[in-house]
C-alpha atoms as a PDB file:
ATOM      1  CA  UNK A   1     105.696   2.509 -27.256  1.00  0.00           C
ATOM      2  CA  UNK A   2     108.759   3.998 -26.243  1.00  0.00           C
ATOM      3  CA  UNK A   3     109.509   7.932 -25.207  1.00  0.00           C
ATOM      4  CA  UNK A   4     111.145  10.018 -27.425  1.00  0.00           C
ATOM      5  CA  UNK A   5     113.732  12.345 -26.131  1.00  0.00           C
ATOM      6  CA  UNK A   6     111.708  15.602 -25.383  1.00  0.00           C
ATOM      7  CA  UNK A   7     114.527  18.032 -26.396  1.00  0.00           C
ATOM      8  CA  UNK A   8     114.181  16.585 -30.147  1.00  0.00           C
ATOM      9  CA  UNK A   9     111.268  16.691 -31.704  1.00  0.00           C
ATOM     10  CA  UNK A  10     110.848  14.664 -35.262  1.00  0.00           C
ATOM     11  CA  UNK A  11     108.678  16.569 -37.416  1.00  0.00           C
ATOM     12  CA  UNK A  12     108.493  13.609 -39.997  1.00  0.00           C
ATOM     13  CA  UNK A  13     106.977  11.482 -37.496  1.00  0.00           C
ATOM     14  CA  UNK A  14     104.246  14.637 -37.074  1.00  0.00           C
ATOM     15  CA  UNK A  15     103.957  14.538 -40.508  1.00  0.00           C
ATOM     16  CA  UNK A  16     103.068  10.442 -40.047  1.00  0.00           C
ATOM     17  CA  UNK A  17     100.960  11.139 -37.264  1.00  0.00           C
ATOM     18  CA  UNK A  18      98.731  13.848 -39.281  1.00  0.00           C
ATOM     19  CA  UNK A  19      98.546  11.154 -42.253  1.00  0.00           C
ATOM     20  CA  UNK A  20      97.301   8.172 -39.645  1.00  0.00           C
ATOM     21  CA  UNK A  21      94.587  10.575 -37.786  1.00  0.00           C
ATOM     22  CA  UNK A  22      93.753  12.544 -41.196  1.00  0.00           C
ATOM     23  CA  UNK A  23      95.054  16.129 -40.870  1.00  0.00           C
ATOM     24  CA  UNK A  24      91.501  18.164 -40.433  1.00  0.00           C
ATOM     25  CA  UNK A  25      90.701  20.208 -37.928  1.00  0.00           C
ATOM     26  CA  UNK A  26      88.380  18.015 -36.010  1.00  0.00           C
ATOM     27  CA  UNK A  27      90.913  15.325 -35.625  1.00  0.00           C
ATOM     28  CA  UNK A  28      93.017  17.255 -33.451  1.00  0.00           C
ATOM     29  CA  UNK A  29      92.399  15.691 -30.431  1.00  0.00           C
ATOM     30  CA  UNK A  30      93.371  12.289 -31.509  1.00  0.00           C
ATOM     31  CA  UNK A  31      96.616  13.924 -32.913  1.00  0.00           C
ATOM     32  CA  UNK A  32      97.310  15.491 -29.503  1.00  0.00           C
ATOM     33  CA  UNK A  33      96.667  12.343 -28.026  1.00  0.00           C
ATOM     34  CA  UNK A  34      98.983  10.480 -30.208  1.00  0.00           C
ATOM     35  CA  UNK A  35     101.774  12.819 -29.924  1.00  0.00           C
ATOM     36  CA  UNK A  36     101.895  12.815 -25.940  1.00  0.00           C
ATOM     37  CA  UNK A  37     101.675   8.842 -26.134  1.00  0.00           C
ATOM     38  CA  UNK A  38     105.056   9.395 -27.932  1.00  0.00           C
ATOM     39  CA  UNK A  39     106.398  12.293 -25.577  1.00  0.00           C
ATOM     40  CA  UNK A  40     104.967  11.619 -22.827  1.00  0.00           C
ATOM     41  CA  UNK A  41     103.703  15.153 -22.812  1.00  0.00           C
ATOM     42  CA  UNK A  42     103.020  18.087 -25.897  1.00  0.00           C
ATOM     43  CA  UNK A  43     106.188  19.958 -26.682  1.00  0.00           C
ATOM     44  CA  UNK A  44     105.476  23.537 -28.036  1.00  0.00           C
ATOM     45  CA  UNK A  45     107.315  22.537 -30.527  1.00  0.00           C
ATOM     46  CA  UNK A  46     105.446  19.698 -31.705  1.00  0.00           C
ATOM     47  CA  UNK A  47     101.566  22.338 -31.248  1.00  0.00           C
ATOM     48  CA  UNK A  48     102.866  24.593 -33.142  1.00  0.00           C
ATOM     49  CA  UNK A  49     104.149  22.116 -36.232  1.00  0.00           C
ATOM     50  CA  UNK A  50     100.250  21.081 -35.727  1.00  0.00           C
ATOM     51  CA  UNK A  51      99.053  24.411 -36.042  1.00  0.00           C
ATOM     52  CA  UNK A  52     100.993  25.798 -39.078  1.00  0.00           C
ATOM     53  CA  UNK A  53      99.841  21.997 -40.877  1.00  0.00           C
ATOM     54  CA  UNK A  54      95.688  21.729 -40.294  1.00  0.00           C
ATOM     55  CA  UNK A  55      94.201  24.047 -42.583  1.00  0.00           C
ATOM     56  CA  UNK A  56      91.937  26.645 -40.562  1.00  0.00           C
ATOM     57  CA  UNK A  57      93.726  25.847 -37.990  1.00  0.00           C
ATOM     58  CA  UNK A  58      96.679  28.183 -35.541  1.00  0.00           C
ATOM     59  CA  UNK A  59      99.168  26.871 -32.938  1.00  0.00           C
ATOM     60  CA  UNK A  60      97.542  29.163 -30.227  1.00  0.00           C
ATOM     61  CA  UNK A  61      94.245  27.239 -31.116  1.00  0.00           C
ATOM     62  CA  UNK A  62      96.296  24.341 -30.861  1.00  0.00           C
ATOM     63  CA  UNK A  63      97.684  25.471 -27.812  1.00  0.00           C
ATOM     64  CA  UNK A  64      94.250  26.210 -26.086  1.00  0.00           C
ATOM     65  CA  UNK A  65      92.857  22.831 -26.758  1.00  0.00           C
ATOM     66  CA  UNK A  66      95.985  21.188 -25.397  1.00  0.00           C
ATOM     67  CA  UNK A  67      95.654  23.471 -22.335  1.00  0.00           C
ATOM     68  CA  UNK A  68      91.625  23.187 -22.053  1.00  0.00           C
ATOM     69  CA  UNK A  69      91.854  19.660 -21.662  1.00  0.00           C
ATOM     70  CA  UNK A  70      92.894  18.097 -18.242  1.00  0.00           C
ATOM     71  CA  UNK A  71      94.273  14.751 -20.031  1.00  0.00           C
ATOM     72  CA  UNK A  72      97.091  16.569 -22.076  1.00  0.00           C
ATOM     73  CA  UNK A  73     100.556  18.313 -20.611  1.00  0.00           C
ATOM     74  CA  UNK A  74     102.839  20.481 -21.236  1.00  0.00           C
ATOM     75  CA  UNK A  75     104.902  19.252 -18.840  1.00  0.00           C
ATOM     76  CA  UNK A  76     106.831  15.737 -19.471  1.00  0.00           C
ATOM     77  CA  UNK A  77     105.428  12.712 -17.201  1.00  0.00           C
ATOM     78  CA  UNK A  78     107.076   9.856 -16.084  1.00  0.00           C
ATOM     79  CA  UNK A  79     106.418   5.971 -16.888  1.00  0.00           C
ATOM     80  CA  UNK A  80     104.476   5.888 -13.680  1.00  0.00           C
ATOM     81  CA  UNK A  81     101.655   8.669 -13.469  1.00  0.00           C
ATOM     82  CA  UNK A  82     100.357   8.546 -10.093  1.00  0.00           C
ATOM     83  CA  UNK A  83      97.033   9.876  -9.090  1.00  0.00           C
ATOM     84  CA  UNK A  84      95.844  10.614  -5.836  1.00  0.00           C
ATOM     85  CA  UNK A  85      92.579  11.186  -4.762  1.00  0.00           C
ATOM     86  CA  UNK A  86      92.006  14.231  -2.444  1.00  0.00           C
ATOM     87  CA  UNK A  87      88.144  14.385  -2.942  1.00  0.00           C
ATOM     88  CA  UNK A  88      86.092  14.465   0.434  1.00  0.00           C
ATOM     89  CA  UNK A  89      86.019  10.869   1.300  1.00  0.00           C
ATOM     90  CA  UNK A  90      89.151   9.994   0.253  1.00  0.00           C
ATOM     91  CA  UNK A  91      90.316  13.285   2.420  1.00  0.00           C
ATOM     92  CA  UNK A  92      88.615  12.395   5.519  1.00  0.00           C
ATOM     93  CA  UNK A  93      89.838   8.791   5.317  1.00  0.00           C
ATOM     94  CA  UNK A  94      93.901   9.398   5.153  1.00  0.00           C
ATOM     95  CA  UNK A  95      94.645  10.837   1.009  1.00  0.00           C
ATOM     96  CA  UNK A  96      97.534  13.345   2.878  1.00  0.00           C
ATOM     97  CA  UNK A  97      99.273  10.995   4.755  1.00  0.00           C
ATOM     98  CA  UNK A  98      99.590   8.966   1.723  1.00  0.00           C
ATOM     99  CA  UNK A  99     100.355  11.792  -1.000  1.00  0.00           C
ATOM    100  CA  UNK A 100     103.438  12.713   1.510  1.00  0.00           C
ATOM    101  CA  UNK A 101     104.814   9.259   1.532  1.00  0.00           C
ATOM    102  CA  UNK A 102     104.600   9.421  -2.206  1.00  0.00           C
ATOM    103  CA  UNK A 103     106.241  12.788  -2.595  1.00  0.00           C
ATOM    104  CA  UNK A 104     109.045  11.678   0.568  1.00  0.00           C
ATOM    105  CA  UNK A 105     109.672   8.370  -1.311  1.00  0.00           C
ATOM    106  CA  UNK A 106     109.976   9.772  -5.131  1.00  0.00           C
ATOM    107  CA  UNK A 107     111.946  12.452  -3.238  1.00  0.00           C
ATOM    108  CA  UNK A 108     109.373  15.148  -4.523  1.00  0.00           C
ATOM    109  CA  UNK A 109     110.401  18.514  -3.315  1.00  0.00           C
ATOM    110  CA  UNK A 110     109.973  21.854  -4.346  1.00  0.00           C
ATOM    111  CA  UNK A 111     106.872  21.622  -6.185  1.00  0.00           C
ATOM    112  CA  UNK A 112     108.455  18.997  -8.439  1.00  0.00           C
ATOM    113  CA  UNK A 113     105.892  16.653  -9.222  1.00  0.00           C
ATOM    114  CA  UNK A 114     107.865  14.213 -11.425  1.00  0.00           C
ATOM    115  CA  UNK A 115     110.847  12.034 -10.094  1.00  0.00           C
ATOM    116  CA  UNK A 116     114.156  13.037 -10.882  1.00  0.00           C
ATOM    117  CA  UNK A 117     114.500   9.708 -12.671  1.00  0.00           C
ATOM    118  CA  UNK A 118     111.589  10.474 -14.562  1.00  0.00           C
ATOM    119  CA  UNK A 119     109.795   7.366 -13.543  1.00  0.00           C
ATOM    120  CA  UNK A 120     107.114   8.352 -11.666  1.00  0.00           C
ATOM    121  CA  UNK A 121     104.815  11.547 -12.199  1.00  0.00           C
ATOM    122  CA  UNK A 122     102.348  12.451  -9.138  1.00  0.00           C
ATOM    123  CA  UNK A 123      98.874  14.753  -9.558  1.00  0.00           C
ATOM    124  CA  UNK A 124      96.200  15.228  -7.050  1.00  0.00           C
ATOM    125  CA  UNK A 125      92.880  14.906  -8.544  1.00  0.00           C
ATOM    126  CA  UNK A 126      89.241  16.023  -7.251  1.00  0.00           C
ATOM    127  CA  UNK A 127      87.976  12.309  -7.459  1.00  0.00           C
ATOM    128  CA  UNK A 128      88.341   8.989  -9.042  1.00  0.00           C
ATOM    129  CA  UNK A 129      84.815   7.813  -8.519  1.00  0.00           C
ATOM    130  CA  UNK A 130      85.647   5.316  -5.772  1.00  0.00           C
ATOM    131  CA  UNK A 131      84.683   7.025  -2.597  1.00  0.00           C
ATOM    132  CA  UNK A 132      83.812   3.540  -1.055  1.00  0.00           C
ATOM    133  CA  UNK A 133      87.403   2.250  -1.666  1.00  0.00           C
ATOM    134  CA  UNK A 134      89.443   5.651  -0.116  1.00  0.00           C
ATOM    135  CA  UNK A 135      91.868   6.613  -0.374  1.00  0.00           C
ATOM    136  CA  UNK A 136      92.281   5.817  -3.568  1.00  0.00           C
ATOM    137  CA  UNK A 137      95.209   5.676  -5.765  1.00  0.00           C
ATOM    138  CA  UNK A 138      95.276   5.160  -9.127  1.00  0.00           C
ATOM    139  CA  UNK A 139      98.899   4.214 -11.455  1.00  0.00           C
ATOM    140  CA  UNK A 140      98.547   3.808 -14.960  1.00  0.00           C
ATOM    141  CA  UNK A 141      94.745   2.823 -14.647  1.00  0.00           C
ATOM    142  CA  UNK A 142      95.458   0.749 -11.973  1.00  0.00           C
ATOM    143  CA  UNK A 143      93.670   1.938  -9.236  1.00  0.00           C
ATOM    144  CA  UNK A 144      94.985   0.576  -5.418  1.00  0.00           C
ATOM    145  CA  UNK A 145      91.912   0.786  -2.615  1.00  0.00           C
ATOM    146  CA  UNK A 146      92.065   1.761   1.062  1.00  0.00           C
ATOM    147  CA  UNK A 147      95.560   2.857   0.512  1.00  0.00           C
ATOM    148  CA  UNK A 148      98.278   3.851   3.543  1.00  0.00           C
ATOM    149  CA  UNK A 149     101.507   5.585   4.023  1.00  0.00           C
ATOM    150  CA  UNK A 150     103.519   2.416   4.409  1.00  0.00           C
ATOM    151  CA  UNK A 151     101.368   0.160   1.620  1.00  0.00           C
ATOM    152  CA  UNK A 152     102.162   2.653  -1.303  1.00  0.00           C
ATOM    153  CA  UNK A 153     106.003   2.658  -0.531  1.00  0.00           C
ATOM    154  CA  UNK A 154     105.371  -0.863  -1.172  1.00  0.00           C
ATOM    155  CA  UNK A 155     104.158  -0.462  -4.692  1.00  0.00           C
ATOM    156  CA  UNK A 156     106.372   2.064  -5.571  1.00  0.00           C
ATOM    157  CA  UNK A 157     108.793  -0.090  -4.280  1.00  0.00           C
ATOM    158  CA  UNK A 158     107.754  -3.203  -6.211  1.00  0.00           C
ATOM    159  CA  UNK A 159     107.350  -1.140  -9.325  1.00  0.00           C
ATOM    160  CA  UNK A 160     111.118   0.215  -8.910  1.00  0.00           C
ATOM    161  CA  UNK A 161     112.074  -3.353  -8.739  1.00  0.00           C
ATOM    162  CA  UNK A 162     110.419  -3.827 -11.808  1.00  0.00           C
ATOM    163  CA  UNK A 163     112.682  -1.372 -13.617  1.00  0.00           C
ATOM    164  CA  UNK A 164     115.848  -2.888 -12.777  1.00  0.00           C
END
């Protein structure tokens, strides 16, 4: 599905959204989910459309699912969300050396944890259930095993070919 531009939000294709997932209350997190398949994240904007349309329902409640829930963002993420392990085993067995060759290569800086190119988006995470393969990384569902510094500039690499 392709990304709409997150400075313009279309409130008809809300509107199509609410009619597809059936605008009640207890759909909402199906309609959150479909809107940040579309934006790649969940404009205010877009929550607070959502709020003022479910009956019984207000954009900060709207708001404090969207924030409650560690699969939505506020923030916009790139094509590429990149997940890192930094659980204990994957720790102990070289996550750090491998999250600074991400951020170095996607030239990550400043707390920025999307590329400037919008590609990529990087998150630690507690653990991805795969202590006996760390350090783990996982793109897009794809998770890569007994990852190092110089085999993930690899994928990102071959994924950046990909683009072109």
């Amino acid at each position: 599905m392709s990304v709409e531009n997150p400075q313009k939000i279309d409130t008809s294709r809300l509107d199509e959204i609410l009619e597809e997932c059936g605008s009640k209350k207890s759909n909402l997190i199906a309609i959150l989910q479909k809107i940040q398949e579309i934006y790649r994240y969940l404009p205010e904007e877009a929550m607070t459309y959502i709020g003022t349309k479910i009956e019984d329902l207000s954009p900060a409640t709207v708001f404090g699912v969207a924030t409650f829930y560690a699969q939505f963002s506020l923030e916009p993420k790139g094509k590429y969300e990149i997940k890192v392990c930094d659980g204990t085993a994957c720790h102990v067995r070289g996550s750090m050396p491998v999250l600074n060759a991400i951020k170095s290569r996607l030239d990550l800086t400043d707390g920025k944890m999307t590329s400037k190119d919008g590609l990529f988006s990087l998150e630690t995470v507690s653990c991805l259930g795969a202590c006996g393969l760390a350090p783990v990384v996982v793109i897009n569902e794809k998770v890569y095993p007994q990852m190092t510094s110089d085999a993930i500039k690899i994928v990102i690499d071959t994924l950046l070919k990909e683009e072109r």
